[in-house]
C-alpha atoms as a PDB file:
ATOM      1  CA  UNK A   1     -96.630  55.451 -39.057  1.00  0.00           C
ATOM      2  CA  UNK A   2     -94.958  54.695 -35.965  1.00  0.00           C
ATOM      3  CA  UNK A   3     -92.701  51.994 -35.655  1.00  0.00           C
ATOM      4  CA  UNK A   4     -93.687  48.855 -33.837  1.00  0.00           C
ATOM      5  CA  UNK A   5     -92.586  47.347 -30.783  1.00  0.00           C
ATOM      6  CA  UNK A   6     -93.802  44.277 -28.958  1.00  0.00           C
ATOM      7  CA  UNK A   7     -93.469  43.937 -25.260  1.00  0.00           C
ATOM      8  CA  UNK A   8     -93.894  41.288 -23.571  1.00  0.00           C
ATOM      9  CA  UNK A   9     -94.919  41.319 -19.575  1.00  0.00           C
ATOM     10  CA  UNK A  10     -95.941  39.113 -16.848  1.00  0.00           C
ATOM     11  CA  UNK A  11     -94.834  37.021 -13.794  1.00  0.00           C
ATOM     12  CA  UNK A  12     -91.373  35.680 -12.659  1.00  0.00           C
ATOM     13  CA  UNK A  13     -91.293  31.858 -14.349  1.00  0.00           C
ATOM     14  CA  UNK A  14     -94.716  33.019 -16.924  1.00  0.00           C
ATOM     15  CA  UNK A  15     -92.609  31.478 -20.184  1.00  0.00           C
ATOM     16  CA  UNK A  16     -91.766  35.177 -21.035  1.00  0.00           C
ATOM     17  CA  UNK A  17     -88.136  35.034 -22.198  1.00  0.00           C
ATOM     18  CA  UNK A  18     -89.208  31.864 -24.636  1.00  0.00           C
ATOM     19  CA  UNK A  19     -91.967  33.581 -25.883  1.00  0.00           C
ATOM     20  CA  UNK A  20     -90.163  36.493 -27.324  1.00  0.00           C
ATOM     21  CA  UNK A  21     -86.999  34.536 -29.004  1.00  0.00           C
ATOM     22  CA  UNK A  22     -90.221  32.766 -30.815  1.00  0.00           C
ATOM     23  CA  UNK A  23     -92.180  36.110 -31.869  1.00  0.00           C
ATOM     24  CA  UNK A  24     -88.386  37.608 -32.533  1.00  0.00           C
ATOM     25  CA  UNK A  25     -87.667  34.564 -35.272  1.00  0.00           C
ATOM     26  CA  UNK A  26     -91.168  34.776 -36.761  1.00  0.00           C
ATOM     27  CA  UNK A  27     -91.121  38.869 -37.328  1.00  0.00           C
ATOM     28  CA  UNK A  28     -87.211  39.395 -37.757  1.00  0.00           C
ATOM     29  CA  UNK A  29     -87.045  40.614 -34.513  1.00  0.00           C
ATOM     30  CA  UNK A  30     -84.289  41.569 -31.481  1.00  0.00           C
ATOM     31  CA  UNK A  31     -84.832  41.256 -27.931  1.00  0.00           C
ATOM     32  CA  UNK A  32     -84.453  43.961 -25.327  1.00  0.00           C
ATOM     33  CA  UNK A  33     -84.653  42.786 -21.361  1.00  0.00           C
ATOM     34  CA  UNK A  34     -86.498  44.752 -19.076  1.00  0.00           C
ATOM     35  CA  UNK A  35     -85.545  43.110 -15.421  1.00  0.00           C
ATOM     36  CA  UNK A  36     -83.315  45.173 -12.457  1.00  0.00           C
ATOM     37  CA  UNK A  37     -81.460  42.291 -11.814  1.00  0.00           C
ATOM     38  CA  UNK A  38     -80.418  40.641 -15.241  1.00  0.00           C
ATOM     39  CA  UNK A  39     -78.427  43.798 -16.190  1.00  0.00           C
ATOM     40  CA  UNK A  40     -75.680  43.160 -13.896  1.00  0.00           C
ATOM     41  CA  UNK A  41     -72.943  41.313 -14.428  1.00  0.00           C
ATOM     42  CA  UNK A  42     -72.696  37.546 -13.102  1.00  0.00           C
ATOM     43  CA  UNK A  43     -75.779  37.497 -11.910  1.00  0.00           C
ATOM     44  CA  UNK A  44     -77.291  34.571 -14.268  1.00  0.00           C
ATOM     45  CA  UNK A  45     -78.433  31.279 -12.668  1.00  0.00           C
ATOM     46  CA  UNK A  46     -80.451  33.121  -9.491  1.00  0.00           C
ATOM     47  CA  UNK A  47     -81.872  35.867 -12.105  1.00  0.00           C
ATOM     48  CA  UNK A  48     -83.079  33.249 -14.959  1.00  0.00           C
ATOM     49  CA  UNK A  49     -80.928  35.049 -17.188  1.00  0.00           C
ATOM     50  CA  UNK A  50     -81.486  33.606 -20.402  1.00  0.00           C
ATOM     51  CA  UNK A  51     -78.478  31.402 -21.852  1.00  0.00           C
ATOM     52  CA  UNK A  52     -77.166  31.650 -25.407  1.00  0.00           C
ATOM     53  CA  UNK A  53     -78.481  27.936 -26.347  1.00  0.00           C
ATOM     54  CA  UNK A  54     -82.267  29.401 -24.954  1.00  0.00           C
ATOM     55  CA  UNK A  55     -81.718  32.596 -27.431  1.00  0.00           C
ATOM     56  CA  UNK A  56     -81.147  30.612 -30.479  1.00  0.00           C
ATOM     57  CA  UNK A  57     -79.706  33.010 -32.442  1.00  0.00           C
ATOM     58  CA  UNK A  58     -81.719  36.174 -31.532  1.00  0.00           C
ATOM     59  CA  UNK A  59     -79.395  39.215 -30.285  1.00  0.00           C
ATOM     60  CA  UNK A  60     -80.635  39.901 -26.759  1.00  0.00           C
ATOM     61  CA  UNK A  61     -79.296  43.428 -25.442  1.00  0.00           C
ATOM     62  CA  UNK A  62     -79.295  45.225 -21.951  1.00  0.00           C
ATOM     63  CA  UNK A  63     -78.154  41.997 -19.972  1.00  0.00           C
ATOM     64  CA  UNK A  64     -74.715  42.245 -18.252  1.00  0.00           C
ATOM     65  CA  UNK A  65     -74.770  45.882 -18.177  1.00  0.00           C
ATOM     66  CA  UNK A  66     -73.936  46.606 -15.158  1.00  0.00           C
ATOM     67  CA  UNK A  67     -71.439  45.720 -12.231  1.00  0.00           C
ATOM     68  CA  UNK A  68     -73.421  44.393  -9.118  1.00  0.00           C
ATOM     69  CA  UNK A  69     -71.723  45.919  -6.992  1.00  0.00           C
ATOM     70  CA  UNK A  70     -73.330  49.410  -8.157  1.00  0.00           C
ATOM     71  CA  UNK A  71     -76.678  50.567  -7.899  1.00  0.00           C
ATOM     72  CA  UNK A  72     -78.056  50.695 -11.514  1.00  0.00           C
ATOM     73  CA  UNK A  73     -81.084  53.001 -11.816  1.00  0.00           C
ATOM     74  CA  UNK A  74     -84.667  52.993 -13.713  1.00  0.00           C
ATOM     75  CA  UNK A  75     -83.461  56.486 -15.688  1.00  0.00           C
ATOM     76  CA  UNK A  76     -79.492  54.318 -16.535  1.00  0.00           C
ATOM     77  CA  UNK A  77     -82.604  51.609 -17.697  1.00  0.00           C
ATOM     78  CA  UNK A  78     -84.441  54.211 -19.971  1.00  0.00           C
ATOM     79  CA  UNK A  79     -81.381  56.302 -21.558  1.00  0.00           C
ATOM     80  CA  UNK A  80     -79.689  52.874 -22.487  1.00  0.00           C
ATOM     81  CA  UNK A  81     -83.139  51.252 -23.731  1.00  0.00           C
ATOM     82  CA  UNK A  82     -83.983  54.471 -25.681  1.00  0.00           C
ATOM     83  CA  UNK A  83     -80.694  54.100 -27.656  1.00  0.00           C
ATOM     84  CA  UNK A  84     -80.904  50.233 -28.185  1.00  0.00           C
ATOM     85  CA  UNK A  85     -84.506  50.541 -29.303  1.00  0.00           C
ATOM     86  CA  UNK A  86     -83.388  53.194 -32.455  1.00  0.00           C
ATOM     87  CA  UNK A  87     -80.517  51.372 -33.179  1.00  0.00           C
ATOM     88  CA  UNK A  88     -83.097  48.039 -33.688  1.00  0.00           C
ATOM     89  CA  UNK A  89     -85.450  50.011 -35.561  1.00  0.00           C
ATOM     90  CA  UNK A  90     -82.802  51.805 -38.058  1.00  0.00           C
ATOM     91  CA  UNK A  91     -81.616  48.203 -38.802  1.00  0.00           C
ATOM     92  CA  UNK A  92     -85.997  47.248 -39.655  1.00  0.00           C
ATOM     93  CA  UNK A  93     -85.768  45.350 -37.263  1.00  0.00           C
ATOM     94  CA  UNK A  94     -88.130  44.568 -34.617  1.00  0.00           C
ATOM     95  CA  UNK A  95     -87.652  45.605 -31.243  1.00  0.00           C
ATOM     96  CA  UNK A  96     -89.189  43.455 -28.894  1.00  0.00           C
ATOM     97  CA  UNK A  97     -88.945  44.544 -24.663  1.00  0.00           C
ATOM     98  CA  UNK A  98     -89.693  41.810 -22.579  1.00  0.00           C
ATOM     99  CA  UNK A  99     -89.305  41.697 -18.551  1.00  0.00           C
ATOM    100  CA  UNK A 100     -91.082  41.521 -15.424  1.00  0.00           C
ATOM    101  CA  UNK A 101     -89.838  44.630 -13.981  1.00  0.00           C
ATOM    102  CA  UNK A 102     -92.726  46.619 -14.615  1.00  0.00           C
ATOM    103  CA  UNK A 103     -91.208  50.167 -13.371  1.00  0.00           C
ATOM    104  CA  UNK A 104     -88.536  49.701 -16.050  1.00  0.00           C
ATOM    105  CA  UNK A 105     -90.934  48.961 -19.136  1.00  0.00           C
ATOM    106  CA  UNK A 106     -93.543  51.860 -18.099  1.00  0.00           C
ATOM    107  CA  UNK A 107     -89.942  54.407 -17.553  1.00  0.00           C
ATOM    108  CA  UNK A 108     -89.576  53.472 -21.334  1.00  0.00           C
ATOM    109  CA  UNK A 109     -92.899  53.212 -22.897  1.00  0.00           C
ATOM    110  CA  UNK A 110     -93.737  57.018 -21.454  1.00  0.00           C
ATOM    111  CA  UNK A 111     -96.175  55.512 -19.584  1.00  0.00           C
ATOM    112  CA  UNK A 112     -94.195  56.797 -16.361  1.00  0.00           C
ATOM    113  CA  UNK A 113     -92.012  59.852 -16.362  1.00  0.00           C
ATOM    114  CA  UNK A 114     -89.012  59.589 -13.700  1.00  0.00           C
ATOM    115  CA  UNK A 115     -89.096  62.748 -11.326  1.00  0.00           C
ATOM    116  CA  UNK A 116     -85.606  64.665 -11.141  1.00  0.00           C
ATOM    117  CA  UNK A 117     -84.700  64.681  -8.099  1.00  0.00           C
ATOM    118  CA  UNK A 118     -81.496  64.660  -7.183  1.00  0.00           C
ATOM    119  CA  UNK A 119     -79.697  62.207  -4.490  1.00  0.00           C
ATOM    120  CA  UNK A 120     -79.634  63.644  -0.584  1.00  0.00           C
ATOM    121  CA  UNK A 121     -76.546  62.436   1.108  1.00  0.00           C
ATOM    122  CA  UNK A 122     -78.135  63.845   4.175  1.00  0.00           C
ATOM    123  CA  UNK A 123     -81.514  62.214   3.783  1.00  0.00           C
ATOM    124  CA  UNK A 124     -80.057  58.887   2.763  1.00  0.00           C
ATOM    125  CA  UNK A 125     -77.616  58.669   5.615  1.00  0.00           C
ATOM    126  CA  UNK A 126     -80.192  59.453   8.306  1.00  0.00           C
ATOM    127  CA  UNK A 127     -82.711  57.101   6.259  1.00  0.00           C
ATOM    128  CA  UNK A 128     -79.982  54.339   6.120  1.00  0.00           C
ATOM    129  CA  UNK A 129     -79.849  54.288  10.620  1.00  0.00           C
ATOM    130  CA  UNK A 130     -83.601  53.026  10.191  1.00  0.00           C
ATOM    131  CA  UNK A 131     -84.545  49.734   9.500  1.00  0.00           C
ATOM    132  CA  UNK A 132     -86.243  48.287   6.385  1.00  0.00           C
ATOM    133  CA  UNK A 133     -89.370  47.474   8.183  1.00  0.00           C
ATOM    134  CA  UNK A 134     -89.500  51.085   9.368  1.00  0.00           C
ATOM    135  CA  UNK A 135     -88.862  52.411   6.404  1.00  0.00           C
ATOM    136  CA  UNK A 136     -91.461  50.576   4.737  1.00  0.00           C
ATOM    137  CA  UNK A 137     -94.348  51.201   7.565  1.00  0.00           C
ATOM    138  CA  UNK A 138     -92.868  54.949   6.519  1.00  0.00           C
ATOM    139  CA  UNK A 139     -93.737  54.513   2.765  1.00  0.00           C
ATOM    140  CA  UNK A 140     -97.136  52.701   3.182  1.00  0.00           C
ATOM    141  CA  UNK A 141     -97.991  56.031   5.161  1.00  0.00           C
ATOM    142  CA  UNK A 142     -97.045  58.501   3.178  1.00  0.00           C
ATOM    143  CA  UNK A 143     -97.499  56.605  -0.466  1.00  0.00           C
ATOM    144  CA  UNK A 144     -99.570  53.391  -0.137  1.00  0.00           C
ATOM    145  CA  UNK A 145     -99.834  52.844  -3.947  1.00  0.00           C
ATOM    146  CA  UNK A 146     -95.752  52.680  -4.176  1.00  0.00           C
ATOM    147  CA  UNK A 147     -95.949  50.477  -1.101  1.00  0.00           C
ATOM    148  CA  UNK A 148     -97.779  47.857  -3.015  1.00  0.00           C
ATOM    149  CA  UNK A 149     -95.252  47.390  -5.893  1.00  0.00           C
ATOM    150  CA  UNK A 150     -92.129  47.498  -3.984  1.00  0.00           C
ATOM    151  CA  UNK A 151     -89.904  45.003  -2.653  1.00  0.00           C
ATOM    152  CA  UNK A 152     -90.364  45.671   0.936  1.00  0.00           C
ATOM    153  CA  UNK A 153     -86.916  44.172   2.076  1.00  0.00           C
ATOM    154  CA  UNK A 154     -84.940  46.130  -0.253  1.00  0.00           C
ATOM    155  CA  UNK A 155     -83.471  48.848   1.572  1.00  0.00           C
ATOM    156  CA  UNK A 156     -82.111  51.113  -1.586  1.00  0.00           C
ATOM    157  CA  UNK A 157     -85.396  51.337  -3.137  1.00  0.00           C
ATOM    158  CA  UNK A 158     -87.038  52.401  -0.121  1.00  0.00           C
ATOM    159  CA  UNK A 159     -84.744  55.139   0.730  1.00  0.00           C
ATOM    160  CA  UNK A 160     -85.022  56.832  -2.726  1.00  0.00           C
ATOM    161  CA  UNK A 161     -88.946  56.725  -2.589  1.00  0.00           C
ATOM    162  CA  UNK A 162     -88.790  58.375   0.359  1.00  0.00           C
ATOM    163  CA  UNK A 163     -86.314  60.714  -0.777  1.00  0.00           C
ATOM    164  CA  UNK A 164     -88.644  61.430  -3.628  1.00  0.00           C
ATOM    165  CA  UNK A 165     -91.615  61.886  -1.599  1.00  0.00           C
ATOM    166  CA  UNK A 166     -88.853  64.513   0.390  1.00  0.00           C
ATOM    167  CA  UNK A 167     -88.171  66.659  -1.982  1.00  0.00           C
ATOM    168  CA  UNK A 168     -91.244  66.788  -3.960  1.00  0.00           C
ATOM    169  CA  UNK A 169     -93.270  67.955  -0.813  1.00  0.00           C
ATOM    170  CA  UNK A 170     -95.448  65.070  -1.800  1.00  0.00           C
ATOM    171  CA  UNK A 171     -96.683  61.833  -3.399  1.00  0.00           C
ATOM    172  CA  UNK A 172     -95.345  61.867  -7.145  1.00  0.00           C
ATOM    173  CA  UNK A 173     -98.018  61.724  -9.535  1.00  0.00           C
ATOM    174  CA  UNK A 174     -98.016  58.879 -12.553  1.00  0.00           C
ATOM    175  CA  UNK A 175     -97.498  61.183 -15.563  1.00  0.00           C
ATOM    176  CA  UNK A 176     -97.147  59.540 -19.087  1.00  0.00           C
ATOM    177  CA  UNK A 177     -95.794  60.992 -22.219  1.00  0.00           C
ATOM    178  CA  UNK A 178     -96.059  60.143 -25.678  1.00  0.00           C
ATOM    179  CA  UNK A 179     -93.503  58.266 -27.162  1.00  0.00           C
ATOM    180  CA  UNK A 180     -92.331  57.740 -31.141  1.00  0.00           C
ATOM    181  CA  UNK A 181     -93.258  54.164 -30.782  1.00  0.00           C
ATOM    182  CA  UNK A 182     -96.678  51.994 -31.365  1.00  0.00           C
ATOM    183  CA  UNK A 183     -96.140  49.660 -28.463  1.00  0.00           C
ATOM    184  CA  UNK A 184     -98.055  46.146 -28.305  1.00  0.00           C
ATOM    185  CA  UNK A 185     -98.609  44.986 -24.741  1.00  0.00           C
ATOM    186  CA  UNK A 186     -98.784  41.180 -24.702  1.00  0.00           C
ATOM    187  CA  UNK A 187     -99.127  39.792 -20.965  1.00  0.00           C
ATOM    188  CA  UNK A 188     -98.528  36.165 -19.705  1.00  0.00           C
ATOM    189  CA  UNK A 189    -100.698  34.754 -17.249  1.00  0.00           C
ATOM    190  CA  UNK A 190    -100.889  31.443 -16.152  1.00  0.00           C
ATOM    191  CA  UNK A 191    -103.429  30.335 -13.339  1.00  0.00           C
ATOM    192  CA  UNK A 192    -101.708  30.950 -10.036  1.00  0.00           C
ATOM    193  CA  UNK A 193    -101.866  26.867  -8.984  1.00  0.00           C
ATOM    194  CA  UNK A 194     -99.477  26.292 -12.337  1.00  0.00           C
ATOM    195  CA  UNK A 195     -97.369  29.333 -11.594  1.00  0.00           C
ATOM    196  CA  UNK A 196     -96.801  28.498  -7.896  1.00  0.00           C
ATOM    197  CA  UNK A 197     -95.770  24.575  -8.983  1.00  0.00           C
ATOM    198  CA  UNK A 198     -93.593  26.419 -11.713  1.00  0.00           C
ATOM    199  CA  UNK A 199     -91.974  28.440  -9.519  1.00  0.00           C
ATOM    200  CA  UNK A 200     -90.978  25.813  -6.650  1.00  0.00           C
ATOM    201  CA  UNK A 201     -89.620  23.208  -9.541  1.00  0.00           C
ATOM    202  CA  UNK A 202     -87.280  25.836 -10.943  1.00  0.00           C
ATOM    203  CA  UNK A 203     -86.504  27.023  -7.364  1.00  0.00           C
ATOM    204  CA  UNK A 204     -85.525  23.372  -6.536  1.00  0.00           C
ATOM    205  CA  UNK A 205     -83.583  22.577  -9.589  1.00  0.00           C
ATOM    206  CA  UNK A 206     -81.507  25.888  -9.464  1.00  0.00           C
ATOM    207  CA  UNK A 207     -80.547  25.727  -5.878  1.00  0.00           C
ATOM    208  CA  UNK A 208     -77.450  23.785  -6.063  1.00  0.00           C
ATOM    209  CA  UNK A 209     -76.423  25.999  -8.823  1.00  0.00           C
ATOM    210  CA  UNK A 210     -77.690  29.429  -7.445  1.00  0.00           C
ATOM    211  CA  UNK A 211     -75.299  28.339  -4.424  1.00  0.00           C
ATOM    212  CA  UNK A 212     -72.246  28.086  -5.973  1.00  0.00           C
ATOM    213  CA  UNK A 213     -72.917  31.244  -8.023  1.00  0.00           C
ATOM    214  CA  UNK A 214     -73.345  33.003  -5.168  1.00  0.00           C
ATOM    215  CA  UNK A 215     -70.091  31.738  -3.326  1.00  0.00           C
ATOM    216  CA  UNK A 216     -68.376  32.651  -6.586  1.00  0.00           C
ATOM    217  CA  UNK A 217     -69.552  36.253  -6.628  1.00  0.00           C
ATOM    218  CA  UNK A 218     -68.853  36.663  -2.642  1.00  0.00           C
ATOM    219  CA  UNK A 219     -65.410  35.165  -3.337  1.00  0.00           C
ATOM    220  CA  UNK A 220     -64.922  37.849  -5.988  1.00  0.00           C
ATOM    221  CA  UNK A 221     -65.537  40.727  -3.739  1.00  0.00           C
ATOM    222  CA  UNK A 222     -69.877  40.773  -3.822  1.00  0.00           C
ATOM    223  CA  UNK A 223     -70.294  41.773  -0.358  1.00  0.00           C
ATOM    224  CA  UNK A 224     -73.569  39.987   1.746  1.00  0.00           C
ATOM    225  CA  UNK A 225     -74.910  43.744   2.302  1.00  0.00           C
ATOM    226  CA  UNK A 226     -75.140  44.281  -1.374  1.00  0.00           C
ATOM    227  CA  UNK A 227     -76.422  40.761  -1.825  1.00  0.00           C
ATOM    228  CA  UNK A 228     -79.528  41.376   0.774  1.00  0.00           C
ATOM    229  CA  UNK A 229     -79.967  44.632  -1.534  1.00  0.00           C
ATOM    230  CA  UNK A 230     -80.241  42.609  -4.838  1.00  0.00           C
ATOM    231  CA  UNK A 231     -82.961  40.895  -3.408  1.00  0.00           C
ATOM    232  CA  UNK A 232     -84.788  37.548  -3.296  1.00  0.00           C
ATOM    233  CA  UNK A 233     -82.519  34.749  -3.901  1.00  0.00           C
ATOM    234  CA  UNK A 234     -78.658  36.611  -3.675  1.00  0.00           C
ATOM    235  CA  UNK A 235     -80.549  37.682  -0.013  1.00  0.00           C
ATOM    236  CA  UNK A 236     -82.032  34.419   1.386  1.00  0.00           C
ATOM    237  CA  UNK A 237     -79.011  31.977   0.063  1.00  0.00           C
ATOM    238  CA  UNK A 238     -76.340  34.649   1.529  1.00  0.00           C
ATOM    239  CA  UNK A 239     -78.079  33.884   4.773  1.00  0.00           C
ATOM    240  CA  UNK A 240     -77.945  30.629   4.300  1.00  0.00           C
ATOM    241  CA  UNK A 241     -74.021  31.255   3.371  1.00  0.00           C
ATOM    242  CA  UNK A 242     -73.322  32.696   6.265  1.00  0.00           C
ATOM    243  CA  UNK A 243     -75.314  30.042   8.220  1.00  0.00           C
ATOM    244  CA  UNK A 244     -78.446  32.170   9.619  1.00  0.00           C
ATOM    245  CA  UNK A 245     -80.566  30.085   7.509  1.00  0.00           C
ATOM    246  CA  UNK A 246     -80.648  26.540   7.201  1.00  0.00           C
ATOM    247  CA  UNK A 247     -81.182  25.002   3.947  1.00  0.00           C
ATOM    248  CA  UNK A 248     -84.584  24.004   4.199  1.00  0.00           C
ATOM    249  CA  UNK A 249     -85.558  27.304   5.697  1.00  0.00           C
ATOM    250  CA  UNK A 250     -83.909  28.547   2.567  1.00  0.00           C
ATOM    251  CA  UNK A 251     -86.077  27.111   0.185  1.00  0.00           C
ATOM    252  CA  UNK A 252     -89.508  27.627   1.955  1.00  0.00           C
ATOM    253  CA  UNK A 253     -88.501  31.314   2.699  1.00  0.00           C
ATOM    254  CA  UNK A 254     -87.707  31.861  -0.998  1.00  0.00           C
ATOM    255  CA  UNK A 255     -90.742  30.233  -2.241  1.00  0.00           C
ATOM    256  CA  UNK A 256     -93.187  32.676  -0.316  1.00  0.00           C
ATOM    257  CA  UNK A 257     -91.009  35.602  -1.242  1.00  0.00           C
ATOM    258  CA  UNK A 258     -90.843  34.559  -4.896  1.00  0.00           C
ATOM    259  CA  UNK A 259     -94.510  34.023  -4.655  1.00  0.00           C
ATOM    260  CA  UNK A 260     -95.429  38.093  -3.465  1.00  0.00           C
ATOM    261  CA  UNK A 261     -92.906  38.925  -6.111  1.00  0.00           C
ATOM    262  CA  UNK A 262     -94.732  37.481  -8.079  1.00  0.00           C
ATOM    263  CA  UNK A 263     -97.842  38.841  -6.717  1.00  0.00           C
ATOM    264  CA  UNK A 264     -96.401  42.284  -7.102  1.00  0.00           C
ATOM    265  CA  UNK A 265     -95.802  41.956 -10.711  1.00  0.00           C
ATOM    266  CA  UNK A 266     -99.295  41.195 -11.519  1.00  0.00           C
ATOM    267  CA  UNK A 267    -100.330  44.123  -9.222  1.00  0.00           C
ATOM    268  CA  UNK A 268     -98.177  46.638 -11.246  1.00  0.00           C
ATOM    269  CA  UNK A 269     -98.783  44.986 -14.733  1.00  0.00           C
ATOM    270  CA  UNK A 270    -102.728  45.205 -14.627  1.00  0.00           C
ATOM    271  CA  UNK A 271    -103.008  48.724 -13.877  1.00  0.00           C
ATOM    272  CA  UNK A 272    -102.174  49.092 -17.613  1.00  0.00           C
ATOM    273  CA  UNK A 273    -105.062  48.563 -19.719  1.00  0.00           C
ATOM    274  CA  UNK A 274    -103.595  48.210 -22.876  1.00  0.00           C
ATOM    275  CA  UNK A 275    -101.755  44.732 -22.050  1.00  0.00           C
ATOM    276  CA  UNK A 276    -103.711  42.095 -23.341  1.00  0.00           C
ATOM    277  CA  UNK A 277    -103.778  38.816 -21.556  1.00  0.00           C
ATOM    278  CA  UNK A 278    -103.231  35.118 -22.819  1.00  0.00           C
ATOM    279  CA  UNK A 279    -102.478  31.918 -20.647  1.00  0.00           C
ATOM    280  CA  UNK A 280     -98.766  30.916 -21.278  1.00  0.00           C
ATOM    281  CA  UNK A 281     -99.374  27.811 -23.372  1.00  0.00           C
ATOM    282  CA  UNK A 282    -101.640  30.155 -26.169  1.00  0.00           C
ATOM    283  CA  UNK A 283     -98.974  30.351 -28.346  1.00  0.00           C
ATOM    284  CA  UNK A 284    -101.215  30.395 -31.723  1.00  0.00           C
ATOM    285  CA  UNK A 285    -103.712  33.197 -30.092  1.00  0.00           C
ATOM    286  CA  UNK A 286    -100.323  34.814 -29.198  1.00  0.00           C
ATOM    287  CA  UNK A 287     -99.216  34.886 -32.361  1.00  0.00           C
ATOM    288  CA  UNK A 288    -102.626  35.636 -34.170  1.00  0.00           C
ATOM    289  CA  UNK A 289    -103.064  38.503 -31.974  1.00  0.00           C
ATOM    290  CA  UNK A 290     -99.305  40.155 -32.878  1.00  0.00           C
ATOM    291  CA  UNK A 291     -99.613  39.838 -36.909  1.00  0.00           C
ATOM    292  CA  UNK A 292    -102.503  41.231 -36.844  1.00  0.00           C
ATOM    293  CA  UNK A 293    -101.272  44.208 -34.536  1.00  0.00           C
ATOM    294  CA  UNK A 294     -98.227  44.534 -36.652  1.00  0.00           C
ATOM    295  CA  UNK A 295    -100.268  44.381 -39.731  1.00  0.00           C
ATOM    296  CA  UNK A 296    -102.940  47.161 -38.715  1.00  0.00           C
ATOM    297  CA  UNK A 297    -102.024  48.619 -35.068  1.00  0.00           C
ATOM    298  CA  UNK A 298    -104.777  47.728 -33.159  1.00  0.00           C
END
């Protein structure tokens, strides 16, 4: 038999994160992280990064990975993820992924194989002269699907799925793979009303603290370019930083982008038909459903 792996999916602020430390100290289990932003370095308070009181005990892995100022890719994701998830299962342990970024958990599950293509110094320095909302009319054009998943403002992924597109001669096509594994696909979804309140509460009661993080990793040599890169709430409070947003334009600005994140996850995650769905306060159902998958597989 295959070994088993949970993995856990779902919206920004869905209860993910508290959900798997739960499953991992009911089944003997280890957490893996599958979100773009929580493997770099210093990025905690504006990410949600989890905090060692929240992962009582359970070893979490692929957080703080990464330095921020460096572009860390979906394939650094996979080869680092592939090795974490045998060296969990040697131990009998159980491995158990759990993230929002939904590119990163299908790159790993074989559900998405990354095309090799290599970078284009030429492409990417006459794509980098054109602004993100060009490039991003560009993409809907040429790959509509992509368009629909990706964060529209951030300028690095744009360029490379572009440059993809470039050198394939066309739209890549979603291949999957099989994989060693039996993965268990258990989604999070709360009704949007309680998600939307969720998010603004936690977007409130972070800000003064996602502020001074930010000044902190500016101060120690995080540039505001790279910040607008890393998206969402390093881009919006480094314009308020620099005083091009005030502070209430801050917050309603991040609310609506946190909100098509948000949307975008769902988007992604329910294109896979093997996840299956339970409000975020069905912890018994949750937990009903994963023995018996563990037990039997289905």
């Amino acid at each position: 038999m295959k070994p088993k792996v949970l993995v856990i999916v779902g919206p920004t602020a869905s209860g993910k994160s508290d959900l798997a430390v739960k499953l991992a100290k009911k089944y003997n289990g280890e957490v893996i992280s599958a979100d773009s932003r929580q493997v770099y370095k210093g990025l905690n308070i504006g990410t949600g990064k989890i905090t060692k009181k929240e992962m009582g005990g359970i070893p979490h892995h692929l957080l703080d990975v990464a330095d921020p100022k460096k572009a860390f890719s979906a394939s650094d994701y996979k080869k680092l993820a592939d090795e974490i998830l045998r060296y969990i299962v040697v131990k009998e342990k159980l491995p158990i992924v759990v993230g929002g970024t939904g590119f990163y958990i299908d790159t790993l599950v074989g559900k998405t194989i990354l095309p090799e293509v290599p970078p284009n110094p030429t492409l990417r320095k006459k794509l980098e002269k054109k602004s993100t909302e060009s490039l991003f009319k560009e993409l809907l054009k040429k790959d509509p699907a992509r368009a629909k998943t990706i964060d529209q403002h951030n300028k690095v992924r744009l360029i490379r799925a572009l440059e993809i597109i470039h050198a394939l001669g066309k739209v890549p096509k979603k291949k999957s793979m099989s994989s060693p594994y039996d993965f268990i696909f258990i989604g999070l979804k709360p009704d949007r009303k309680t998600l939307e309140e969720k998010i603004y509460k936690r977007l409130i009661a972070r800000l003064p603290g996602m502020i001074r993080e930010i000044k902190k990793l500016h101060a120690e040599g995080l540039s505001w370019k790279r910040m607008h890169a890393l998206g969402l709430e390093y881009r919006f409070i480094a314009l308020y930083l620099q005083d091009k947003l005030s502070k209430q334009e801050t917050i309603e600005e991040l609310f609506k982008e946190i909100k098509k994140y948000a949307k975008r996850q769902w988007q992604w995650f329910k294109m896979n038909k093997e996840i299956r769905w339970f409000k975020s306060d069905e912890f018994k159902a949750i937990e009903k459903y994963a023995r018996m998958s563990l037990e039997t597989g289905d």
